[in-house]
Protein backbone atom coordinates (compact mmCIF):
# COMPACT_ATOMS: atom_id res chain seq x y z
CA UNK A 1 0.00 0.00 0.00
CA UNK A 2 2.75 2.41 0.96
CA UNK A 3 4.18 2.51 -2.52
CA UNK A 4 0.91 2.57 -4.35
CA UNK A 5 0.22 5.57 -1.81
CA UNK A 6 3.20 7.20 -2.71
CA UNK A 7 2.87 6.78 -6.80
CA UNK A 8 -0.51 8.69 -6.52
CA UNK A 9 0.80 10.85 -4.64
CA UNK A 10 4.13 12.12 -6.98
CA UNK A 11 1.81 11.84 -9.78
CA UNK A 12 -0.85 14.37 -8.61
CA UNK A 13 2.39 16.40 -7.68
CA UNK A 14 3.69 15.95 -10.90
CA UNK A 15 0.72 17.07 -13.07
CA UNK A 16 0.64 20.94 -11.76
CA UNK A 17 4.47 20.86 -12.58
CA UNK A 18 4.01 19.03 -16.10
CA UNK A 19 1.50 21.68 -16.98
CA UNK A 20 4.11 25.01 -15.66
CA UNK A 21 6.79 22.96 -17.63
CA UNK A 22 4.90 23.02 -21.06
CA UNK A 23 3.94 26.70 -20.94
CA UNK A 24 7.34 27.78 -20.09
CA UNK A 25 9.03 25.70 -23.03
CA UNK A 26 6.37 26.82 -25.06
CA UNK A 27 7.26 30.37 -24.68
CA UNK A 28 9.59 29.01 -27.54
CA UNK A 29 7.57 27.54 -30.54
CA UNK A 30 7.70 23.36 -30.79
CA UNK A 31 5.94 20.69 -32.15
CA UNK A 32 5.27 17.66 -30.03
CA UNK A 33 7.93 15.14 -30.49
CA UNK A 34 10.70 18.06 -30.32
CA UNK A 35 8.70 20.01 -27.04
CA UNK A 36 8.81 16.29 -25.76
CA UNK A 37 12.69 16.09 -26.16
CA UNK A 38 13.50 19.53 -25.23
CA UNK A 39 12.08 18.48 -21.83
CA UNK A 40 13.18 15.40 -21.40
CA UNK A 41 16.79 16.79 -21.88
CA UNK A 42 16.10 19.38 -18.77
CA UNK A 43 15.05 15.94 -17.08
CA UNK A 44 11.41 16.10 -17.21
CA UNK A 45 10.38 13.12 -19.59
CA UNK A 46 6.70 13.16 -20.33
CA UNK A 47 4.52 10.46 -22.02
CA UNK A 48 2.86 10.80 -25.13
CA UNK A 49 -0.27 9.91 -23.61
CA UNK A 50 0.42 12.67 -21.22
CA UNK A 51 1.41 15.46 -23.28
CA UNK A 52 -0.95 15.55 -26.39
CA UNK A 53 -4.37 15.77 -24.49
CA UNK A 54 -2.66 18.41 -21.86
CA UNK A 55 -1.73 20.91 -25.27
CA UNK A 56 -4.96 20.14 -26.52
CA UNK A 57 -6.13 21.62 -23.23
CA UNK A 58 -3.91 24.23 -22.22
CA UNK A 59 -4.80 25.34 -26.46
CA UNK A 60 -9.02 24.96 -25.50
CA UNK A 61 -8.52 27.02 -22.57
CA UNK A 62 -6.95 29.84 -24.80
CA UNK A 63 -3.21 29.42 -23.16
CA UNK A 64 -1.65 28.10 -26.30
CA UNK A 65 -2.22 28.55 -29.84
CA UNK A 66 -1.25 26.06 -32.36
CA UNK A 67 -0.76 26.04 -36.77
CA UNK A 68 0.12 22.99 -38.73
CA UNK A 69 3.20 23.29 -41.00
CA UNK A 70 5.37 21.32 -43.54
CA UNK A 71 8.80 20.75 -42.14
CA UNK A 72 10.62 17.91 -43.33
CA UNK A 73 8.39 17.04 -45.83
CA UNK A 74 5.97 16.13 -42.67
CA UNK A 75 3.05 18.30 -41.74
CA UNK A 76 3.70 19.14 -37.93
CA UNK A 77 1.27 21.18 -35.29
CA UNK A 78 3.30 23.86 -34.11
CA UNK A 79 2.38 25.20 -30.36
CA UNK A 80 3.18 28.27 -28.55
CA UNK A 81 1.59 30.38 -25.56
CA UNK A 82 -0.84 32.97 -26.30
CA UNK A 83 -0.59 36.27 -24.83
CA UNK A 84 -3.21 34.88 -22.30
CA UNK A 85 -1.15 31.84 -21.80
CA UNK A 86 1.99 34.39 -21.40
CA UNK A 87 -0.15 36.39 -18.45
CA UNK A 88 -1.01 33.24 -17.14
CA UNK A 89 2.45 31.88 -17.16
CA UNK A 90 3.90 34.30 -15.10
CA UNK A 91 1.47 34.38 -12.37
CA UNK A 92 2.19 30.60 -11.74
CA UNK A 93 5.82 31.40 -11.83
CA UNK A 94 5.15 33.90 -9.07
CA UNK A 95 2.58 31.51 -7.53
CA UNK A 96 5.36 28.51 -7.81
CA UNK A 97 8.11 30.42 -6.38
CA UNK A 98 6.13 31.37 -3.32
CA UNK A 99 4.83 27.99 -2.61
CA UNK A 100 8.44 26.86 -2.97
CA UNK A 101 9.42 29.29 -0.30
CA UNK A 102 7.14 28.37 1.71
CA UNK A 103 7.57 24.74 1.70
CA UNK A 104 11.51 25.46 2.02
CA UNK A 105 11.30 26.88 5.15
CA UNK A 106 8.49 24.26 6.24
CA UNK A 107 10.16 21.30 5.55
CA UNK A 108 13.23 22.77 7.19
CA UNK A 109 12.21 24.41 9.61
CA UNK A 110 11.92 27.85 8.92
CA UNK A 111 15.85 28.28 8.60
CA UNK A 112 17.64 30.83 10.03
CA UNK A 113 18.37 34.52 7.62
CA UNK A 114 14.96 33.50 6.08
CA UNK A 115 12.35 36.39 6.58
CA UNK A 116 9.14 35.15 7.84
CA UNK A 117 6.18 36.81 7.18
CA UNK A 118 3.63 37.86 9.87
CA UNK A 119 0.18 36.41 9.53
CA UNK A 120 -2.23 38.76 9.41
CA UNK A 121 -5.08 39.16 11.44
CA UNK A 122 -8.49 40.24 9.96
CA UNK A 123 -10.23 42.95 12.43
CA UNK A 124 -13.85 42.90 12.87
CA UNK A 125 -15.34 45.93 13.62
């Protein structure tokens, strides 16, 4: 049970990072097989079966946009963000590194030299 438990687990923690991955590479233009390389050679393999319904996603909810095109004598689908998908992009990079902060100094300990911030507490008047 433990490692069944722990499979789910990295793969529901792997799917919010799979889908920050593919934006950010896609700030780049790439068709599938070569955006499936290019992160697979920053260590990040993904599956076919992973990767085509996720574009055909993040491009139905307006983050990517996508054209076909002859390359190679092959007709290839060509992704790359949106200006939506740009916006959105960057507030999960800001949203990402904060979490990350967080969880540093939670999983540590809240280390020394790290600023802390105060909670704050709602008045009711």
């Amino acid at each position: 049970m433990t490692a069944e438990l722990f499979e789910n687990l990295r793969l529901e923690l792997r799917r919010g990072c799979l889908t920050v991955a593919v934006l950010a590479q896609l700030r780049t233009e790439h068709y599938g097989y070569a955006l499936r390389k290019a992160l697979a050679d920053q260590g990040l393999a993904i599956d076919e079966n992973t990767l085509y319904p996720l574009l055909r996603r993040l491009e139905s909810q307006g983050l990517l946009v996508s054209h076909w095109r002859e390359e190679d004598k092959r007709n290839k689908r060509f992704y790359r963000l949106s200006p939506d998908g740009e916006m959105i992009l960057a507030q999960l990079l800001e949203e990402w590194q904060t979490l990350n902060a967080s969880l540093e100094r939670i999983t540590t300990g809240g280390e020394a030299g790290v600023e802390q911030a105060e909670p704050v507490l709602e008045r009711k008047t």
